[in-house]
C-alpha atoms as a PDB file:
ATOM      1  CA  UNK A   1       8.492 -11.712 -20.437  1.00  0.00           C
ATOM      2  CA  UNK A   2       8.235 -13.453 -23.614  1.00  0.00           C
ATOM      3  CA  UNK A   3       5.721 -11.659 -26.318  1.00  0.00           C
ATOM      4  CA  UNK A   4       2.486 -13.040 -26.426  1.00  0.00           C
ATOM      5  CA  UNK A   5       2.752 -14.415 -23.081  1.00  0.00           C
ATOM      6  CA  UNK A   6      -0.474 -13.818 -20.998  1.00  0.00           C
ATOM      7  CA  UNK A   7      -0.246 -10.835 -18.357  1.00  0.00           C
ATOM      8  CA  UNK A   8      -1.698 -10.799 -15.155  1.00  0.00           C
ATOM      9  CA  UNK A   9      -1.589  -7.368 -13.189  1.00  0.00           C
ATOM     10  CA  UNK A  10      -2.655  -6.382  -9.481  1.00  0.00           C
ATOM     11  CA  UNK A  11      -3.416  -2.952  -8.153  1.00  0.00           C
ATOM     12  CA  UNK A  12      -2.955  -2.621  -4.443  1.00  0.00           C
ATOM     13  CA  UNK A  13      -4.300   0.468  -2.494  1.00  0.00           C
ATOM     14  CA  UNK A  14      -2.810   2.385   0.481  1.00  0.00           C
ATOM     15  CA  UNK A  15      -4.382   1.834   3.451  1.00  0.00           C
ATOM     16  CA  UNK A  16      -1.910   1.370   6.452  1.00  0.00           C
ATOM     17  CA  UNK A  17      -2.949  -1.286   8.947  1.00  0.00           C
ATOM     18  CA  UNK A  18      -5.330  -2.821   6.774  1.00  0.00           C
ATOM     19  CA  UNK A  19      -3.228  -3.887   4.406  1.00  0.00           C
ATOM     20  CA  UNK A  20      -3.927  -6.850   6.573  1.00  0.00           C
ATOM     21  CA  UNK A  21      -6.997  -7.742   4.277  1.00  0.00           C
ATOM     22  CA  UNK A  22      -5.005  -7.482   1.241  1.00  0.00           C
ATOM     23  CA  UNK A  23      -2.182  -9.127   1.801  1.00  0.00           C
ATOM     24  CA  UNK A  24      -4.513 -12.324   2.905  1.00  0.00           C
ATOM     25  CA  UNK A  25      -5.896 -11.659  -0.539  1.00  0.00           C
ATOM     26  CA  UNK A  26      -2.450 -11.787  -2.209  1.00  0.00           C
ATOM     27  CA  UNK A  27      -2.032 -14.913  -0.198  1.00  0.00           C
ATOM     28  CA  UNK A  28      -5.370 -16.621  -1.303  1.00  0.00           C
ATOM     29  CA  UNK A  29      -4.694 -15.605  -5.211  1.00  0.00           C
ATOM     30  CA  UNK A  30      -1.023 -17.130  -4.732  1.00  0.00           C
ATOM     31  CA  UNK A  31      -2.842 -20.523  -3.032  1.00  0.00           C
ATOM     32  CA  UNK A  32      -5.507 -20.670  -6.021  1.00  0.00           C
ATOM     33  CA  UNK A  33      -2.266 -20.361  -8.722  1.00  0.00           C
ATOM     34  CA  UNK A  34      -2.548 -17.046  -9.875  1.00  0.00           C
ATOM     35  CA  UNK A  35       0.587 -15.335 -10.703  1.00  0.00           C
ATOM     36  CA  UNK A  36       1.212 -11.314 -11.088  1.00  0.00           C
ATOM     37  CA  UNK A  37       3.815 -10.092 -13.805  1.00  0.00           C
ATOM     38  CA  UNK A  38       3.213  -6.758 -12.958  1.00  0.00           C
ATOM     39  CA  UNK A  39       1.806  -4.753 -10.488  1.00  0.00           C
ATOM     40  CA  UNK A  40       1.102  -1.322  -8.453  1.00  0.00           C
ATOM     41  CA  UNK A  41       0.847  -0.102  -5.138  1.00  0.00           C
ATOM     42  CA  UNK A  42       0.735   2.976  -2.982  1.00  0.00           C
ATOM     43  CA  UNK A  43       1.738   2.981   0.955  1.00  0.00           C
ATOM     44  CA  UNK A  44       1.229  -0.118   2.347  1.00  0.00           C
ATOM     45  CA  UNK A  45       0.191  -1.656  -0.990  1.00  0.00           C
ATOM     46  CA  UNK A  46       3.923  -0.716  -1.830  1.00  0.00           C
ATOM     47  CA  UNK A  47       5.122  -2.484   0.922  1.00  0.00           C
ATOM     48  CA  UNK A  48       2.832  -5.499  -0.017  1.00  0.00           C
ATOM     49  CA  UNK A  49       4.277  -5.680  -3.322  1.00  0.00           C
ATOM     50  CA  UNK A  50       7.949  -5.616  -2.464  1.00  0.00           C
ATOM     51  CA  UNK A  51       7.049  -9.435  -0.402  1.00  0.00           C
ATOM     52  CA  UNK A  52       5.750 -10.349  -3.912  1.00  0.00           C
ATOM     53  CA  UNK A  53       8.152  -8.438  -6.346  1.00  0.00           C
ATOM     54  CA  UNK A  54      10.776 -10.891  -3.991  1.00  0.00           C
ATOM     55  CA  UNK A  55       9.057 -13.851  -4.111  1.00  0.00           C
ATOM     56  CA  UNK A  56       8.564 -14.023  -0.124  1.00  0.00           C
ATOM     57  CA  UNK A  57       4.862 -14.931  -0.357  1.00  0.00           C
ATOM     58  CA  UNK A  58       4.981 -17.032   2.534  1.00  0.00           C
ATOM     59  CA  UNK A  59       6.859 -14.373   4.427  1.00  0.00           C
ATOM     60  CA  UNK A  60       4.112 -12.067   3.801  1.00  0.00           C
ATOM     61  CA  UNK A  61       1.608 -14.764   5.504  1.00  0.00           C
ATOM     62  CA  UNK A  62       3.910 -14.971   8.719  1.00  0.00           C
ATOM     63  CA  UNK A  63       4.190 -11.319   8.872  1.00  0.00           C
ATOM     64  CA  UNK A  64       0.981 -10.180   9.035  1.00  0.00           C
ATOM     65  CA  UNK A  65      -0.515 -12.587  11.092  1.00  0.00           C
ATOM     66  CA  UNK A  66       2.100 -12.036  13.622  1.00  0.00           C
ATOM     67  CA  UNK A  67       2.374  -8.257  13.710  1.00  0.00           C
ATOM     68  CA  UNK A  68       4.552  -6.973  16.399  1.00  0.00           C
ATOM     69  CA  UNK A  69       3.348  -3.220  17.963  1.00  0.00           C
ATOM     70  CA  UNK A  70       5.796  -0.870  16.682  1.00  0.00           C
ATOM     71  CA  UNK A  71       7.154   0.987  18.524  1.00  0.00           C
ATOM     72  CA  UNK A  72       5.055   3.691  18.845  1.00  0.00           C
ATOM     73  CA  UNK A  73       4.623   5.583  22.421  1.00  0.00           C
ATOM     74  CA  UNK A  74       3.888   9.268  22.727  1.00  0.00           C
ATOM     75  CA  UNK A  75       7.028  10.340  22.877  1.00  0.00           C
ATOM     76  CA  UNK A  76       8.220   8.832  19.934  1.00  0.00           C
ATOM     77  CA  UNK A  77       5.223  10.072  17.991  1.00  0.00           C
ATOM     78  CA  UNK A  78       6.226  14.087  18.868  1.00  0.00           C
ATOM     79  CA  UNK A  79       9.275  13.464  16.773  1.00  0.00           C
ATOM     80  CA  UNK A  80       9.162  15.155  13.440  1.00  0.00           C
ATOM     81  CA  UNK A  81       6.395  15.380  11.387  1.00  0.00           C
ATOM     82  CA  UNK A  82       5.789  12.008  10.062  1.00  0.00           C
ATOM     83  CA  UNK A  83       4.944   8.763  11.293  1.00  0.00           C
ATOM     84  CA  UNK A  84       7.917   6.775  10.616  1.00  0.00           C
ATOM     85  CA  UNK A  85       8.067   3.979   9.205  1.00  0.00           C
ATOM     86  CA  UNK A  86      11.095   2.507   9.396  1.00  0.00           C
ATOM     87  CA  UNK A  87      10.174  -0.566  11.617  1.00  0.00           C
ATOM     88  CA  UNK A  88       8.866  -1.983   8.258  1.00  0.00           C
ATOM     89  CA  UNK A  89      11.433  -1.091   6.185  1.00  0.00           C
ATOM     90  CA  UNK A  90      13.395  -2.984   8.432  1.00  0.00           C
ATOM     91  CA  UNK A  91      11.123  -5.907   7.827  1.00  0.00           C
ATOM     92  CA  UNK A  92      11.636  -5.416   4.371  1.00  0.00           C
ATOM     93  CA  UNK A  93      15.421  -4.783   4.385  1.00  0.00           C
ATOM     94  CA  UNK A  94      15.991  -8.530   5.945  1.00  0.00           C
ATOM     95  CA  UNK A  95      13.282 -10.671   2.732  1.00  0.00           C
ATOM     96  CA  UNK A  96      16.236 -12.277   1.194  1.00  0.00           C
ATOM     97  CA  UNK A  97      15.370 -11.639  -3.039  1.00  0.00           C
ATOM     98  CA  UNK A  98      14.298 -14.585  -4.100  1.00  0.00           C
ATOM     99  CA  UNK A  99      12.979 -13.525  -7.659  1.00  0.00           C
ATOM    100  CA  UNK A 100       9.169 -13.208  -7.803  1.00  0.00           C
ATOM    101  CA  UNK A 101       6.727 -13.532 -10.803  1.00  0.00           C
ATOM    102  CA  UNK A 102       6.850  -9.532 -11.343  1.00  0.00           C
ATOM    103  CA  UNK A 103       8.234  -8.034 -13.556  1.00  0.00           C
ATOM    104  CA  UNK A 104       6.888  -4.638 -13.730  1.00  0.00           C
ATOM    105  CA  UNK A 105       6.253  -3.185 -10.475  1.00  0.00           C
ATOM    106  CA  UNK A 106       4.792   0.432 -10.216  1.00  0.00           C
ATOM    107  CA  UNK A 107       4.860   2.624  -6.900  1.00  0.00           C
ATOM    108  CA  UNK A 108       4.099   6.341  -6.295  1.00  0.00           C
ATOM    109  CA  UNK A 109       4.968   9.035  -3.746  1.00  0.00           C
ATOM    110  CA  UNK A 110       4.550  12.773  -3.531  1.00  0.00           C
ATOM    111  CA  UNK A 111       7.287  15.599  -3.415  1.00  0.00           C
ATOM    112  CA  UNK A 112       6.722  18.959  -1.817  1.00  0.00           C
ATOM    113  CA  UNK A 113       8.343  21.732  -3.541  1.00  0.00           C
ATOM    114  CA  UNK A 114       7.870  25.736  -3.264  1.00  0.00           C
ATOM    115  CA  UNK A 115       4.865  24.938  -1.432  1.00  0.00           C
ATOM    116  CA  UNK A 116       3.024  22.597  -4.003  1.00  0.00           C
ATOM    117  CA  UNK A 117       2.910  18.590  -3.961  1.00  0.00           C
ATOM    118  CA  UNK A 118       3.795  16.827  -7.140  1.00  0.00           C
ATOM    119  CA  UNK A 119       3.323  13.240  -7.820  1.00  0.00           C
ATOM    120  CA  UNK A 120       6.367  11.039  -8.629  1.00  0.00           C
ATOM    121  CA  UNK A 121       6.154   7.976 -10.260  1.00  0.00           C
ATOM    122  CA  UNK A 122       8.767   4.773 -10.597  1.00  0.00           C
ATOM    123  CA  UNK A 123       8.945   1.451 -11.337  1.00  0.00           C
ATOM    124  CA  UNK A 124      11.243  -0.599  -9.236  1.00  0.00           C
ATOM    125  CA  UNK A 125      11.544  -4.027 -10.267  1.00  0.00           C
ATOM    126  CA  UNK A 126      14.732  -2.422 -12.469  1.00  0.00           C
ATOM    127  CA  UNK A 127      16.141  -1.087  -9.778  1.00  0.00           C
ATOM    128  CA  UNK A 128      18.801  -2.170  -6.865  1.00  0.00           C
ATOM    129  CA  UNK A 129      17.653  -2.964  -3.375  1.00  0.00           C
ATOM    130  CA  UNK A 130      18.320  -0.104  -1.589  1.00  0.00           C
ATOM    131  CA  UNK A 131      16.829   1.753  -4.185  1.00  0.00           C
ATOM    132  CA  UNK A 132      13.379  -0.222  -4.350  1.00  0.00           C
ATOM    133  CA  UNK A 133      13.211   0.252  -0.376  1.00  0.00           C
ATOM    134  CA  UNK A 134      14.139   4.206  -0.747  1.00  0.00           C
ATOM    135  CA  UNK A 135      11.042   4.449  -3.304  1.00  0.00           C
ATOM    136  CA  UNK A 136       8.464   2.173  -0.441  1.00  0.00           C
ATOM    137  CA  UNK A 137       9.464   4.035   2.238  1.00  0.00           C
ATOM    138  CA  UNK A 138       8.572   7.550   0.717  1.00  0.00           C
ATOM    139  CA  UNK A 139       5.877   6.016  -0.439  1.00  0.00           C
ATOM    140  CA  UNK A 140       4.331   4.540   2.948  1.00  0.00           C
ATOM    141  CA  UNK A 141       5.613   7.905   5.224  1.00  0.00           C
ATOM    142  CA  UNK A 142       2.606   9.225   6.744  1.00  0.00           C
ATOM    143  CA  UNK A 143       2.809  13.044   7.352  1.00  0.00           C
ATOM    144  CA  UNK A 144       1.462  13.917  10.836  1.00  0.00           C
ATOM    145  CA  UNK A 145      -0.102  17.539  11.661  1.00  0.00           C
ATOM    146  CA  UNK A 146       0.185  19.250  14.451  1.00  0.00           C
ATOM    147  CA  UNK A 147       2.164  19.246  17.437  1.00  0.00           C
ATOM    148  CA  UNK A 148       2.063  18.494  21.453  1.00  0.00           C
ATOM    149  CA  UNK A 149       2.312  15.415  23.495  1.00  0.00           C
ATOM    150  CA  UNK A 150      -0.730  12.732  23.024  1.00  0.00           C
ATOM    151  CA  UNK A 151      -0.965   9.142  23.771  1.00  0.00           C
ATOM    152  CA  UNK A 152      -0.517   6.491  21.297  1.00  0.00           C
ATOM    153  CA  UNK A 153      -4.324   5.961  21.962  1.00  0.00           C
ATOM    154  CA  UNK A 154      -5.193   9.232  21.212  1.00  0.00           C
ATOM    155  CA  UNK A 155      -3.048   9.338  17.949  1.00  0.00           C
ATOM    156  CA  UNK A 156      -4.402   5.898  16.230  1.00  0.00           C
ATOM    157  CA  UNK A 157      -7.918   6.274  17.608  1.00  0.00           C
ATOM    158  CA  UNK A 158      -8.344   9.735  15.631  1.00  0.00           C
ATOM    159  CA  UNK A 159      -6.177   9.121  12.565  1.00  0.00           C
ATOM    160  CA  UNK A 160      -8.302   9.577   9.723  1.00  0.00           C
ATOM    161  CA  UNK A 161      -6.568   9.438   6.254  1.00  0.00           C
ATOM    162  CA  UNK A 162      -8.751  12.034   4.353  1.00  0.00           C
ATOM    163  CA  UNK A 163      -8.393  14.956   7.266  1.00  0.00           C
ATOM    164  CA  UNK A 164      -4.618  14.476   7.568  1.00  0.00           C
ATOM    165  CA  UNK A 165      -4.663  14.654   3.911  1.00  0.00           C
ATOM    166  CA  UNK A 166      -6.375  17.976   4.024  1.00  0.00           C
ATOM    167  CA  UNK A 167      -4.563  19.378   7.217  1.00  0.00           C
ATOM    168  CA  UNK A 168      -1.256  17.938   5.092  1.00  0.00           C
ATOM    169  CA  UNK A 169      -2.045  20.389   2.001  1.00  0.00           C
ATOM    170  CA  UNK A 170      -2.533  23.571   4.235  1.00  0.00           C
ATOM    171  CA  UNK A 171       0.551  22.992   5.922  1.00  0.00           C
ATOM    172  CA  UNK A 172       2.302  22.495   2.501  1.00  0.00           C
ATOM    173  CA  UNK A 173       1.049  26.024   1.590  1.00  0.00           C
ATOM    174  CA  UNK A 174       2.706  27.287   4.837  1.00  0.00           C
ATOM    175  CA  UNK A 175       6.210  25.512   3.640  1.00  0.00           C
ATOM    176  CA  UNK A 176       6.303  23.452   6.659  1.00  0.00           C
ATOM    177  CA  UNK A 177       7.073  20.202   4.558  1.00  0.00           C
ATOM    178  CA  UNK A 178       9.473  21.888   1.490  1.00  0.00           C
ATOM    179  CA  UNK A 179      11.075  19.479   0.182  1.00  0.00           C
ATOM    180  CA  UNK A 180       9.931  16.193   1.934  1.00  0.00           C
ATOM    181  CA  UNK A 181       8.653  13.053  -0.357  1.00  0.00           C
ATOM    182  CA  UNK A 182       5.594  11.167   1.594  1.00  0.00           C
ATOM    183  CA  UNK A 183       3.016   8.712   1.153  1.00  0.00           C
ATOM    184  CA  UNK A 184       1.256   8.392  -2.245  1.00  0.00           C
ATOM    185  CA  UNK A 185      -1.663   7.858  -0.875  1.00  0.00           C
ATOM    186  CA  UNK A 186      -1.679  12.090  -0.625  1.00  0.00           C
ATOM    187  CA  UNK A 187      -2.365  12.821  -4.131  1.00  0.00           C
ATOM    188  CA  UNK A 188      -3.251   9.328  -5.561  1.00  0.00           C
ATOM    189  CA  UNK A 189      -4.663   6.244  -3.820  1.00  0.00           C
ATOM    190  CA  UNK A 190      -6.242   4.826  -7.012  1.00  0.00           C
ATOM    191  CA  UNK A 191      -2.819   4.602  -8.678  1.00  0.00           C
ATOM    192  CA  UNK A 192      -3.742   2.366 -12.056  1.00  0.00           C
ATOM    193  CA  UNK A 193      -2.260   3.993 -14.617  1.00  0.00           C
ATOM    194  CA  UNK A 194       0.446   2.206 -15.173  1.00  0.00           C
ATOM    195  CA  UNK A 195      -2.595  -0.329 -16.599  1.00  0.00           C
ATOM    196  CA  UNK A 196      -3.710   2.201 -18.897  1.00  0.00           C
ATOM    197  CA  UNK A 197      -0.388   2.677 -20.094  1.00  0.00           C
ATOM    198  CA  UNK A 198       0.659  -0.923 -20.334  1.00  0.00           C
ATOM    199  CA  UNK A 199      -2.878  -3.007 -20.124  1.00  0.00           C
ATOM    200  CA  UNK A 200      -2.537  -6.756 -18.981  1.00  0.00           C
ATOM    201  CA  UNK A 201      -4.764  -9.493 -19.442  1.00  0.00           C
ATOM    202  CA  UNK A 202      -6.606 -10.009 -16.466  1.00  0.00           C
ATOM    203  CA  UNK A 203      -6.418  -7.156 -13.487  1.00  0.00           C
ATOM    204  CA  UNK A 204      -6.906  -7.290  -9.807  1.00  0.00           C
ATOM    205  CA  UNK A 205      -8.012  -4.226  -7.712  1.00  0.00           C
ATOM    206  CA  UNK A 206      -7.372  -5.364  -4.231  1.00  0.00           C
ATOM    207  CA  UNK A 207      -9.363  -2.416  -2.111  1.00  0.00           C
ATOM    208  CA  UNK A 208     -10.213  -1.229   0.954  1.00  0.00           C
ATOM    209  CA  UNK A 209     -14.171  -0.062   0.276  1.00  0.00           C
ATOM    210  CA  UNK A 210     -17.251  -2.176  -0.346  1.00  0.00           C
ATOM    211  CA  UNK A 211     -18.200   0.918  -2.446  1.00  0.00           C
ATOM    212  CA  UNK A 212     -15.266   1.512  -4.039  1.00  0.00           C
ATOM    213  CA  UNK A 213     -15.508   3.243  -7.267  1.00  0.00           C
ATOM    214  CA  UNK A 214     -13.686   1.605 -10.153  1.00  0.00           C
ATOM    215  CA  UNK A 215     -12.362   4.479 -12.432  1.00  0.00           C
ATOM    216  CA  UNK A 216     -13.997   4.915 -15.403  1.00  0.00           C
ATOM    217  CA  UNK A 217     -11.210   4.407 -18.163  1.00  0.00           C
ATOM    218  CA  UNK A 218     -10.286   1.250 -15.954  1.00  0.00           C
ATOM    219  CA  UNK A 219     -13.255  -0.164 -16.329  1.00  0.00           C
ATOM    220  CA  UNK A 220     -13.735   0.810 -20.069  1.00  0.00           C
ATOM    221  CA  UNK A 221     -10.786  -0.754 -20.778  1.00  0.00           C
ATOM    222  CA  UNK A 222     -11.152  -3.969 -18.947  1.00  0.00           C
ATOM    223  CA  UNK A 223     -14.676  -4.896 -18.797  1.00  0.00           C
ATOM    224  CA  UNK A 224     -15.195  -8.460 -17.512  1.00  0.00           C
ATOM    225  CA  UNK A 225     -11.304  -8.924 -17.302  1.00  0.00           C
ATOM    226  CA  UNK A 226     -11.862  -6.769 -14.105  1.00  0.00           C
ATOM    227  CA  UNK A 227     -11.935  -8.604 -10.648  1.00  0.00           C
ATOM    228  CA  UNK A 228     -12.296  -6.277  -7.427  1.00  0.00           C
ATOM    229  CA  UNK A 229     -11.679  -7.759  -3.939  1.00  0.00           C
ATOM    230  CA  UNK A 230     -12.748  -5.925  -0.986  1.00  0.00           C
ATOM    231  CA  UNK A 231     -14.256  -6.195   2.632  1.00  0.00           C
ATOM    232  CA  UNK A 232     -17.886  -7.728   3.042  1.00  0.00           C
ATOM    233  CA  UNK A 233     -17.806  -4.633   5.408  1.00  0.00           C
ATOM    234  CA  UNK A 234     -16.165  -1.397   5.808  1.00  0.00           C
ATOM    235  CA  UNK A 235     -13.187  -0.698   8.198  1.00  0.00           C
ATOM    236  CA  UNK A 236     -13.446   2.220  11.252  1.00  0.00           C
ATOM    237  CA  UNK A 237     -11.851   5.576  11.528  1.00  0.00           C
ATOM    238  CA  UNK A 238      -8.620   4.722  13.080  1.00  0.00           C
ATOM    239  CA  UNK A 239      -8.298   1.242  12.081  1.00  0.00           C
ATOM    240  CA  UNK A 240      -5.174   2.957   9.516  1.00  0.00           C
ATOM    241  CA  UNK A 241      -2.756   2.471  12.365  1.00  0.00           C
ATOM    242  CA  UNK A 242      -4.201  -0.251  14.069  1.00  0.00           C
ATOM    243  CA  UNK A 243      -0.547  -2.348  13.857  1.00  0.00           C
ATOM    244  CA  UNK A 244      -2.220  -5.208  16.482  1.00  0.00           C
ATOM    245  CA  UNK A 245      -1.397  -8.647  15.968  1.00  0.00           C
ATOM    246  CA  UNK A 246      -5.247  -9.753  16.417  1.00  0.00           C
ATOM    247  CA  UNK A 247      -6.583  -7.124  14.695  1.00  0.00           C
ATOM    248  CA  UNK A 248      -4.030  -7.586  11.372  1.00  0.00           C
ATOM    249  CA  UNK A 249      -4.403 -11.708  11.640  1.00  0.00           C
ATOM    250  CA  UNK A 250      -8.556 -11.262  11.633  1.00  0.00           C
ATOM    251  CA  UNK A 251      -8.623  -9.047   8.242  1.00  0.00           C
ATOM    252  CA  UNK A 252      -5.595 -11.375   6.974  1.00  0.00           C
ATOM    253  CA  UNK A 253      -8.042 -14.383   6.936  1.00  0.00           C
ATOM    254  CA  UNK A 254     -10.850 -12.569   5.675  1.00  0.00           C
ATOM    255  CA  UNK A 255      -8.861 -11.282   2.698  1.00  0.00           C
ATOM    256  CA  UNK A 256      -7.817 -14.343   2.171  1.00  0.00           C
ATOM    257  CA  UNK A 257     -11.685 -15.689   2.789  1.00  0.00           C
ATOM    258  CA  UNK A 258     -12.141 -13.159  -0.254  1.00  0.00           C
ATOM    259  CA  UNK A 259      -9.757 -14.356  -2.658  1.00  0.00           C
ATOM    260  CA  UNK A 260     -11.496 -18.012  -2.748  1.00  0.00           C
ATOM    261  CA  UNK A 261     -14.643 -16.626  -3.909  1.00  0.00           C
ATOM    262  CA  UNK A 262     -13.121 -14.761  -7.253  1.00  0.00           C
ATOM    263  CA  UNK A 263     -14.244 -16.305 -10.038  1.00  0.00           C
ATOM    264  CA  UNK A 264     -10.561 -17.313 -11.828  1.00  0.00           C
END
């Protein structure tokens, strides 16, 4: 980046499935001109970033609005103790590099060691390929308590972030997950300060809450250069793994629906 040059930043949350709604509102900022030289995510917002940090914009588009079920059945669920997610890795893996408008991009994970969870921080746009896809994946790997057969129904209907966030922690304390590095999205979902450190002109918060809460020093800092885009309604419990193509295309057009009516 040349000095002087304007900075644009976006912040994208973790939110599995609905990612949906914020990748249609990465796709309505990219249709409207803006461009991102630097960026953060957490989870799925990681794996959002990586279309943009390679320039696959359009790929992004075709992906989410024509999500194929993973597969997910309830035996492949009793398998460890995450949810895997290497069917979009995979994804990832084949998004040929075609050298997007960031330059800074900023994801997060967590690392379990002698029974505690520690966040770890990196930015991967200096990185190789198989590095930057190392960092999403811990980033986006969803731990999963508990044991016993139950149908993929059963799993996705239930899933709510915050209590297998909480079940997550106890079971840390037991040493069940020493040594594992998961989802970001454990420790910090609001992961902006990478702004703080390095502020940028203009900032997106792409969100998941019609509440949501901007951070205090993020919006001392930024004031009226501060644009937050979330859902003219809130999503349901379960709606995290919710990997349906109608479902993802729906909340893809009305992220994109929200990006037109941002004030640029």
């Amino acid at each position: 980046m040349e000095k002087g040059e304007a900075m644009t930043g976006v912040f994208l949350q973790g939110g599995g499935a609905k990612g949906a709604f914020q990748a249609g509102a990465l796709y309505g900022l990219h249709k409207r001109g803006v461009k991102f030289q630097m960026a953060s995510g957490t989870s799925i917002g990681a794996v959002n970033l990586y279309f943009m940090l390679t320039g696959n914009v359009e790929k992004l588009r075709e992906v989410w609005t024509n999500v194929e079920v993973p597969k997910f059945d309830h035996d492949y669920a009793n398998i460890g103790r995450v949810i895997d997610n290497e069917p979009i890795i995979k994804i990832l893996r084949g998004l040929p590099d075609k050298g997007g408008e960031i330059k800074k991009a900023h994801v997060n994970h967590v690392l379990v060691k002698d029974s505690k969870i520690f966040e770890q921080r990196s930015e991967i746009a200096s990185l190789d390929k198989e590095s930057r896809l190392r960092n999403i994946k811990y980033s986006s790997l969803l731990p999963r308590h508990g044991a016993g057969k139950e149908s993929k129904e059963r799993i996705v209907g239930k899933f709510n972030s915050e209590k297998v966030f909480e079940l997550f922690k106890r079971d840390v304390e037991k040493g069940i997950y020493e040594g594992f590095r998961l989802d970001g999205g454990i420790m910090n979902n609001c992961f902006m300060e990478p702004f703080l450190e390095n502020p940028v002109d203009r900032l997106f918060l792409i969100v998941f809450k019609m509440d949501f809460a901007v951070p205090h020093e993020i919006e001392k800092t930024y004031g009226k250069r501060l644009s937050v885009i979330c859902p003219r309604r809130d999503f349901d419990i379960g709606d995290t793994l919710r990997f349906e193509r109608e479902f993802c295309r729906s909340w893809f057009e009305r992220g994109e629906y929200a990006a037109r009516g941002i004030e640029l």
